[in-house]
PDB file of N, CA and C in Angstrom:
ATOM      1  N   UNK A   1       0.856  -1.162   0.000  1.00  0.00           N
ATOM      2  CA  UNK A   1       0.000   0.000   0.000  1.00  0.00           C
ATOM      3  C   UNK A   1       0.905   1.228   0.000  1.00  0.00           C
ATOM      4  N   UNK A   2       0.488   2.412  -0.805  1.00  0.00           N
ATOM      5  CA  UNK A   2       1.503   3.365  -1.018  1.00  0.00           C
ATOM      6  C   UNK A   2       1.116   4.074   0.137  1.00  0.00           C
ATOM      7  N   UNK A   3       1.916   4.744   0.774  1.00  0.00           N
ATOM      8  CA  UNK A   3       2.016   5.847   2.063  1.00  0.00           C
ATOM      9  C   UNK A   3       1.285   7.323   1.131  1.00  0.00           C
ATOM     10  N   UNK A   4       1.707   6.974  -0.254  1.00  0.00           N
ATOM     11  CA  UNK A   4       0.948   8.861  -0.485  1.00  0.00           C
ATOM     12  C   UNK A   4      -0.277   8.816  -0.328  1.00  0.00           C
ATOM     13  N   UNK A   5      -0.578   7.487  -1.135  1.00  0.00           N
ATOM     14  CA  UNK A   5      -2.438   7.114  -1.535  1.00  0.00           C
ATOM     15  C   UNK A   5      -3.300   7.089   0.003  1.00  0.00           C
ATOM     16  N   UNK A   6      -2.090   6.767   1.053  1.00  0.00           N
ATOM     17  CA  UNK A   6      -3.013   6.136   2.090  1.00  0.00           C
ATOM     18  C   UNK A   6      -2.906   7.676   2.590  1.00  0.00           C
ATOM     19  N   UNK A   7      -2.092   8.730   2.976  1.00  0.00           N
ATOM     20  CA  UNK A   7      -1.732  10.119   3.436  1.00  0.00           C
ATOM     21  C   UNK A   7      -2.919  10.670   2.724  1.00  0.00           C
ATOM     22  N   UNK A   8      -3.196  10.591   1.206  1.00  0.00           N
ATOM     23  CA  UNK A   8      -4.478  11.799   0.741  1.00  0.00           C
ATOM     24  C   UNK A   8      -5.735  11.229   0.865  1.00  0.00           C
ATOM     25  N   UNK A   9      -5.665   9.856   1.187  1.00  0.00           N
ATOM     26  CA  UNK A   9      -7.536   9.232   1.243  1.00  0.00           C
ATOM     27  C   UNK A   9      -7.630   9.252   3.107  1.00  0.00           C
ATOM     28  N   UNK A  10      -6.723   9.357   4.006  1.00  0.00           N
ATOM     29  CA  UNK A  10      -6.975   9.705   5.322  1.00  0.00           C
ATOM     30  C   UNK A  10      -7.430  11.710   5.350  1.00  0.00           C
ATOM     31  N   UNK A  11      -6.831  12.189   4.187  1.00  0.00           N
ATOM     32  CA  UNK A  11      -7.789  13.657   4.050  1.00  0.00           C
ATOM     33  C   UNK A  11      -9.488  13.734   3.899  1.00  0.00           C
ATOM     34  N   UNK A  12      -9.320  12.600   3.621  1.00  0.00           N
ATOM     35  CA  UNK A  12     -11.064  12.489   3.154  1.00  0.00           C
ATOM     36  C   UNK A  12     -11.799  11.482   3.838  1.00  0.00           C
ATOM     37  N   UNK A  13     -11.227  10.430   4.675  1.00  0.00           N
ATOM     38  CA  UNK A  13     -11.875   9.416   5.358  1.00  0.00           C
ATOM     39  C   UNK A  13     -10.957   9.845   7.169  1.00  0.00           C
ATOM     40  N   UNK A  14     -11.307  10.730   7.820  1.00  0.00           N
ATOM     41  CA  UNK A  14     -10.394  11.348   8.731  1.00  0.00           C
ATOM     42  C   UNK A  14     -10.574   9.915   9.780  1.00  0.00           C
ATOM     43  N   UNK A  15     -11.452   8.987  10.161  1.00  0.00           N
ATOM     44  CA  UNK A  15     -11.369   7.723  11.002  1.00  0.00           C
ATOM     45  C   UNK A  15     -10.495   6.943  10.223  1.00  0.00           C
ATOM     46  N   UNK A  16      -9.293   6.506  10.716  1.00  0.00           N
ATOM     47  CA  UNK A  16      -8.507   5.377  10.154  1.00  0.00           C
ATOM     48  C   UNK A  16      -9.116   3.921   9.867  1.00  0.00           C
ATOM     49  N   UNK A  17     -10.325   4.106  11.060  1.00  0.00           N
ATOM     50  CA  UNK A  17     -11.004   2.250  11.582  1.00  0.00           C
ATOM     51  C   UNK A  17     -12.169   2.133  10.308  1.00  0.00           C
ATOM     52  N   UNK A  18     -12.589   3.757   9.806  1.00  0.00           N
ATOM     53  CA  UNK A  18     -13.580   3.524   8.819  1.00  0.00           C
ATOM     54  C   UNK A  18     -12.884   3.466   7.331  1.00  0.00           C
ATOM     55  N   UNK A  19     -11.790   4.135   6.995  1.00  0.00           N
ATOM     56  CA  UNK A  19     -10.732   4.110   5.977  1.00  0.00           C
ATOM     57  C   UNK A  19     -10.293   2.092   5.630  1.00  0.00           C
ATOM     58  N   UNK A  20     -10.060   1.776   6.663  1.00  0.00           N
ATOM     59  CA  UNK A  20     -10.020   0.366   6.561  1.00  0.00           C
ATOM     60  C   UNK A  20     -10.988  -0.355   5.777  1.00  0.00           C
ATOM     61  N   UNK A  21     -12.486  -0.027   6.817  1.00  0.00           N
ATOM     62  CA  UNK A  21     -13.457  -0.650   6.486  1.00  0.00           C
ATOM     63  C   UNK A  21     -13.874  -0.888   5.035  1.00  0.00           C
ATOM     64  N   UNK A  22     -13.606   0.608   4.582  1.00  0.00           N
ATOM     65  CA  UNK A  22     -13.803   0.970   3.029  1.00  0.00           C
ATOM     66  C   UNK A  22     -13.411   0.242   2.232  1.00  0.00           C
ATOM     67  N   UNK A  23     -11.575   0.452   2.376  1.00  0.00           N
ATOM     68  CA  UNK A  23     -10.567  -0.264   1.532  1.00  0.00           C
ATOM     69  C   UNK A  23     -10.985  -1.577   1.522  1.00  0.00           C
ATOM     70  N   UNK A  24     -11.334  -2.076   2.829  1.00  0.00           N
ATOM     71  CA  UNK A  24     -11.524  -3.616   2.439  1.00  0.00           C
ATOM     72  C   UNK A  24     -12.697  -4.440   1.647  1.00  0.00           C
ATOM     73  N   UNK A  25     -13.564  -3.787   1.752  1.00  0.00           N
ATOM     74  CA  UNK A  25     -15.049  -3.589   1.189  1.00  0.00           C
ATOM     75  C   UNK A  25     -15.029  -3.106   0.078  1.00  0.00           C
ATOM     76  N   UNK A  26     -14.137  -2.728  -1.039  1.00  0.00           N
ATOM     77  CA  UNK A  26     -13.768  -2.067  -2.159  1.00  0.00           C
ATOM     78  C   UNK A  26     -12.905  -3.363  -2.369  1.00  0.00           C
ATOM     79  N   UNK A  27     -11.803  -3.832  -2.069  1.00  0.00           N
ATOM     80  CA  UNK A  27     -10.823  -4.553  -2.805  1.00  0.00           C
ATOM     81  C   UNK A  27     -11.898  -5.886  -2.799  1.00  0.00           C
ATOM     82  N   UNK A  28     -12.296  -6.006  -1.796  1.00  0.00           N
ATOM     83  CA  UNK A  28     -13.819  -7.464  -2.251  1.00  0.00           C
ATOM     84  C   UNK A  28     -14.170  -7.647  -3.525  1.00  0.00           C
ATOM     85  N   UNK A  29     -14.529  -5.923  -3.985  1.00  0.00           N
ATOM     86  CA  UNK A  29     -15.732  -6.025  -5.166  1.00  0.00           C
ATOM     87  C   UNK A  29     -14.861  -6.066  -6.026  1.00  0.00           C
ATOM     88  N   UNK A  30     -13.713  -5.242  -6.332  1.00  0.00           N
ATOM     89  CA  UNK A  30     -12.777  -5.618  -7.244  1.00  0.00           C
ATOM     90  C   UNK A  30     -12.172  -6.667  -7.486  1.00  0.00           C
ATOM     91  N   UNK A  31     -11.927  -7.568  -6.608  1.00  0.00           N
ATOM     92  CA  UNK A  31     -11.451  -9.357  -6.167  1.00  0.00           C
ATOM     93  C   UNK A  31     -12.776  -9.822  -7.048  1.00  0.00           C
ATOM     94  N   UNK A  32     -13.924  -9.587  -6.866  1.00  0.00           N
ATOM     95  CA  UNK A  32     -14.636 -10.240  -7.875  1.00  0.00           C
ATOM     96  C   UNK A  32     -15.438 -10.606  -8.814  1.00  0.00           C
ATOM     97  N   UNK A  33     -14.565  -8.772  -9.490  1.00  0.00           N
ATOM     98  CA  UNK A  33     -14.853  -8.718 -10.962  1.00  0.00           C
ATOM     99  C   UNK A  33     -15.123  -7.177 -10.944  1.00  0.00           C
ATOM    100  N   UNK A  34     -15.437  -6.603  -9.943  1.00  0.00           N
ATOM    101  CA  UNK A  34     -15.612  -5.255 -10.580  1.00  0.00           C
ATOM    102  C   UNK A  34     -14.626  -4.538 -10.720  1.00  0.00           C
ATOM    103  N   UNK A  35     -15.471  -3.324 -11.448  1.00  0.00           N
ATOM    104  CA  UNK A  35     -14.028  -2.543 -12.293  1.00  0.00           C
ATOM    105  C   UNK A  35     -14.221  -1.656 -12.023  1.00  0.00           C
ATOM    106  N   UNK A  36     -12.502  -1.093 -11.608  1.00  0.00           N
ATOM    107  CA  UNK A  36     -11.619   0.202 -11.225  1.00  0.00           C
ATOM    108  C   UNK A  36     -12.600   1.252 -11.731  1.00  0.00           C
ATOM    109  N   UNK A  37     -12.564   2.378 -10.841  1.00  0.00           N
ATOM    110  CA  UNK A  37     -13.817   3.648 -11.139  1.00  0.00           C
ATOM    111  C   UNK A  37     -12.528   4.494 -11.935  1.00  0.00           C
ATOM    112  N   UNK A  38     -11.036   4.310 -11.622  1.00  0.00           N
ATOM    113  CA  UNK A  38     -10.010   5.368 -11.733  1.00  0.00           C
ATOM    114  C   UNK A  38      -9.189   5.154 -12.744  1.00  0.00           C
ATOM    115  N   UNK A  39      -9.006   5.606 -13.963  1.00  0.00           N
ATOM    116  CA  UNK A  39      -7.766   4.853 -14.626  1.00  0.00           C
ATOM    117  C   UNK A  39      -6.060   5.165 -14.125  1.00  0.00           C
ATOM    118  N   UNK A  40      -5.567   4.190 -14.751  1.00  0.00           N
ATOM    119  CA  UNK A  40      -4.046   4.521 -13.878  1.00  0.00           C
ATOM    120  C   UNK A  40      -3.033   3.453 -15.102  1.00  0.00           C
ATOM    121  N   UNK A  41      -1.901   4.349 -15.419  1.00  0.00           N
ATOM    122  CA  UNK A  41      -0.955   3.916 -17.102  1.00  0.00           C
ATOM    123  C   UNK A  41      -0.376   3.029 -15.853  1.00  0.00           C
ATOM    124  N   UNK A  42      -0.172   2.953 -14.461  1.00  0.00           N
ATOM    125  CA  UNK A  42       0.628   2.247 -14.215  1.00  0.00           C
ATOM    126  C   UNK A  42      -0.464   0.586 -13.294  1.00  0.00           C
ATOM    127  N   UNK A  43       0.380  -0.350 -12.978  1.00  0.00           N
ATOM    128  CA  UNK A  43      -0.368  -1.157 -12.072  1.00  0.00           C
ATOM    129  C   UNK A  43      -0.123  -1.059 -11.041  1.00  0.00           C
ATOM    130  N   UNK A  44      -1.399  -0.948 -10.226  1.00  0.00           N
ATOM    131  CA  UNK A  44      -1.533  -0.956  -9.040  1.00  0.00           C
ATOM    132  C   UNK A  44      -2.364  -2.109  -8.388  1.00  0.00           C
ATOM    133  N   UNK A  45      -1.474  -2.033  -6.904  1.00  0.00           N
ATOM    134  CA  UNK A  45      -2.307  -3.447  -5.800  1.00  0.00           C
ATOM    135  C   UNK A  45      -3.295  -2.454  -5.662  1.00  0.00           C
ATOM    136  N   UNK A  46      -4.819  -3.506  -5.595  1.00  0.00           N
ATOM    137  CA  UNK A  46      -5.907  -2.852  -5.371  1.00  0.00           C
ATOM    138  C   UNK A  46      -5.974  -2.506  -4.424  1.00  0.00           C
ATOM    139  N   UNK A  47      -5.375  -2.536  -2.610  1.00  0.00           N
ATOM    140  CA  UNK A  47      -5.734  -1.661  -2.122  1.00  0.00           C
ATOM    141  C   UNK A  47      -5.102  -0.190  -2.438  1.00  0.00           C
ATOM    142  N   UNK A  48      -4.095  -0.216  -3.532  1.00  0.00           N
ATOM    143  CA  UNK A  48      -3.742   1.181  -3.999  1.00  0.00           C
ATOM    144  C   UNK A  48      -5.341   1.761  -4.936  1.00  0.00           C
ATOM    145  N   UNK A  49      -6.031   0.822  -5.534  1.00  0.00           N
ATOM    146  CA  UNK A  49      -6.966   1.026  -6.705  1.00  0.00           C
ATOM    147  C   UNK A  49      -7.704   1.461  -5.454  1.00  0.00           C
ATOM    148  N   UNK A  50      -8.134   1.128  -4.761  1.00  0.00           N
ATOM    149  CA  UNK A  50      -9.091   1.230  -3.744  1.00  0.00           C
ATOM    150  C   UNK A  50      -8.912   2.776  -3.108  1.00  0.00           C
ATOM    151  N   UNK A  51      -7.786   3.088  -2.308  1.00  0.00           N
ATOM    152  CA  UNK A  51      -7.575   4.242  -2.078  1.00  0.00           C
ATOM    153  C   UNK A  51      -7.575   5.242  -2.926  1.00  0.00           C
ATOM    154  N   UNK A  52      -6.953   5.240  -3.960  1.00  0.00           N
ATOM    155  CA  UNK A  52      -7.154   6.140  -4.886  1.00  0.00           C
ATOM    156  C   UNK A  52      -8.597   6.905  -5.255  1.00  0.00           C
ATOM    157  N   UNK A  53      -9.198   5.442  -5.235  1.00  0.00           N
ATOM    158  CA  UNK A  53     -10.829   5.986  -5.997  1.00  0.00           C
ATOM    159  C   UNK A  53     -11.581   6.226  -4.472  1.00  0.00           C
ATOM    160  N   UNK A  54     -11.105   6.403  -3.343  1.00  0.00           N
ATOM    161  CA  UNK A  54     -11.502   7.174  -2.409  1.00  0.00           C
ATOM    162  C   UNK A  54     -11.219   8.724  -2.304  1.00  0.00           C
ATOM    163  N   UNK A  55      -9.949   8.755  -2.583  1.00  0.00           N
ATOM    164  CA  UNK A  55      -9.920  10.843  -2.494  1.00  0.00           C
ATOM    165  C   UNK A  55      -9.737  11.032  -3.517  1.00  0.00           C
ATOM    166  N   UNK A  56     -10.073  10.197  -4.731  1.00  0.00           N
ATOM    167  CA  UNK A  56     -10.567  10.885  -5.768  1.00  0.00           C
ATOM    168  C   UNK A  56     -12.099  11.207  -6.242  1.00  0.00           C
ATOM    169  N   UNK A  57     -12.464  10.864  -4.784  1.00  0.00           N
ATOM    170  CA  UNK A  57     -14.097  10.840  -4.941  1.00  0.00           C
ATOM    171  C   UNK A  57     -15.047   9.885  -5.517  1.00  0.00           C
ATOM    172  N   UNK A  58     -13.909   9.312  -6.202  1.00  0.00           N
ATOM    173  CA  UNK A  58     -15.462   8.335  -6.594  1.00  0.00           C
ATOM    174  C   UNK A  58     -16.112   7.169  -5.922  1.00  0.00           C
ATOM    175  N   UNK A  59     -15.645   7.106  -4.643  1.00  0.00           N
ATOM    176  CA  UNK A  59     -16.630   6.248  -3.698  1.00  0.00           C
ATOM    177  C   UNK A  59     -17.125   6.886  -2.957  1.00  0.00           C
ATOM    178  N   UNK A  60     -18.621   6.468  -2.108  1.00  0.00           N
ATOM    179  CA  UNK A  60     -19.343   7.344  -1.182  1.00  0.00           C
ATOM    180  C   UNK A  60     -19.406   6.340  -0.488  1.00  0.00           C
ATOM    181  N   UNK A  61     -19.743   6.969   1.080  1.00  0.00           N
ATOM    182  CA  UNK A  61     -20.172   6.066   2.130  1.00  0.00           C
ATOM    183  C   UNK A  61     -21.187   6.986   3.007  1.00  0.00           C
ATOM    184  N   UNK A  62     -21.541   6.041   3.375  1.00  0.00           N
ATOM    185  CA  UNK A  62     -23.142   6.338   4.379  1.00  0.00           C
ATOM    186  C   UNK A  62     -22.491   6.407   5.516  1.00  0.00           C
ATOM    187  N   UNK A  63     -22.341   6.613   7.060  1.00  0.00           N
ATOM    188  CA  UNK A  63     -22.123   6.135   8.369  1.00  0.00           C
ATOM    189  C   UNK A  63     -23.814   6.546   8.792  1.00  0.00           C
ATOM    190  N   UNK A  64     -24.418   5.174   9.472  1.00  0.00           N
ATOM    191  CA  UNK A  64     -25.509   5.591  10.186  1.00  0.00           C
ATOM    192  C   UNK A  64     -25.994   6.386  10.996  1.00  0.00           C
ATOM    193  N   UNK A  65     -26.738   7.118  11.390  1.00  0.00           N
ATOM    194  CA  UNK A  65     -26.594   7.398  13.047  1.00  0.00           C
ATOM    195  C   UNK A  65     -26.875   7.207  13.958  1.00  0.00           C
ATOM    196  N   UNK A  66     -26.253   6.437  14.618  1.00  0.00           N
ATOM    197  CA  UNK A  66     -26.264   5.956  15.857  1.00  0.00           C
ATOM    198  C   UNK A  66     -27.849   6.066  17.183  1.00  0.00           C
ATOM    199  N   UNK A  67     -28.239   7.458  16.974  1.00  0.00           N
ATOM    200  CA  UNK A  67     -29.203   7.883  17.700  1.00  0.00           C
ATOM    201  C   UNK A  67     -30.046   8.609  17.102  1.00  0.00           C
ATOM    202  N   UNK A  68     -30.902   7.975  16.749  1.00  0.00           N
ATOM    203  CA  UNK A  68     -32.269   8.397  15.734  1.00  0.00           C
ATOM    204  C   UNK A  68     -33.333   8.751  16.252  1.00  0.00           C
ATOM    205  N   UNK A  69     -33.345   9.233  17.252  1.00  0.00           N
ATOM    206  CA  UNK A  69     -34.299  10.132  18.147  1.00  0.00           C
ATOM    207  C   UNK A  69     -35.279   9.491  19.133  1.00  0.00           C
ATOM    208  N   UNK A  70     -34.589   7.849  18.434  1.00  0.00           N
ATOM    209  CA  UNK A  70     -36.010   7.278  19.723  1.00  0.00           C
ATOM    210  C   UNK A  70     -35.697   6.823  21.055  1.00  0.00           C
ATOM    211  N   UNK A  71     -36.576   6.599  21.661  1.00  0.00           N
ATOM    212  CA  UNK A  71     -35.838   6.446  23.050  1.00  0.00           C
ATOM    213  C   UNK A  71     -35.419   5.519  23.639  1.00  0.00           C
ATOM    214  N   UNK A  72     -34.365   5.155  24.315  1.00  0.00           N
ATOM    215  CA  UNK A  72     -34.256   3.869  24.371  1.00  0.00           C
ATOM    216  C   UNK A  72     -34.418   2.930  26.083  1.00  0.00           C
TER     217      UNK A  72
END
């Protein structure tokens, strides 16, 4: 995993534990069969493909929230 890719997608995923979650949940779908959102002249290990197409925006994520007003 490159230190730059992982340095500019922690700009945009500021939880390290959810940055993980992502990457790993991304290199899955790419492991089986889907295709790179990012092009790149060079090859990259998908968790590089993975990070990349995180602070380059083209993945989104939801986080729930936790406390949805009802009572518990």
């Amino acid at each position: 995993m490159r230190d730059d890719y992982l340095n500019e997608a922690l700009k945009v995923v500021i939880d390290p534990n959810l940055l993980v979650n992502l990457v790993s949940r991304r290199v899955k779908q790419l492991r089986r069969g889907g295709r790179p959102l990012i092009e790149s002249l060079e090859k990259l290990a998908l968790e590089d493909v993975a990070l990349r197409e995180i602070y380059k925006g083209k993945i989104t994520w939801e986080v729930p929230d936790m406390f949805d007003g009802e009572d518990s």
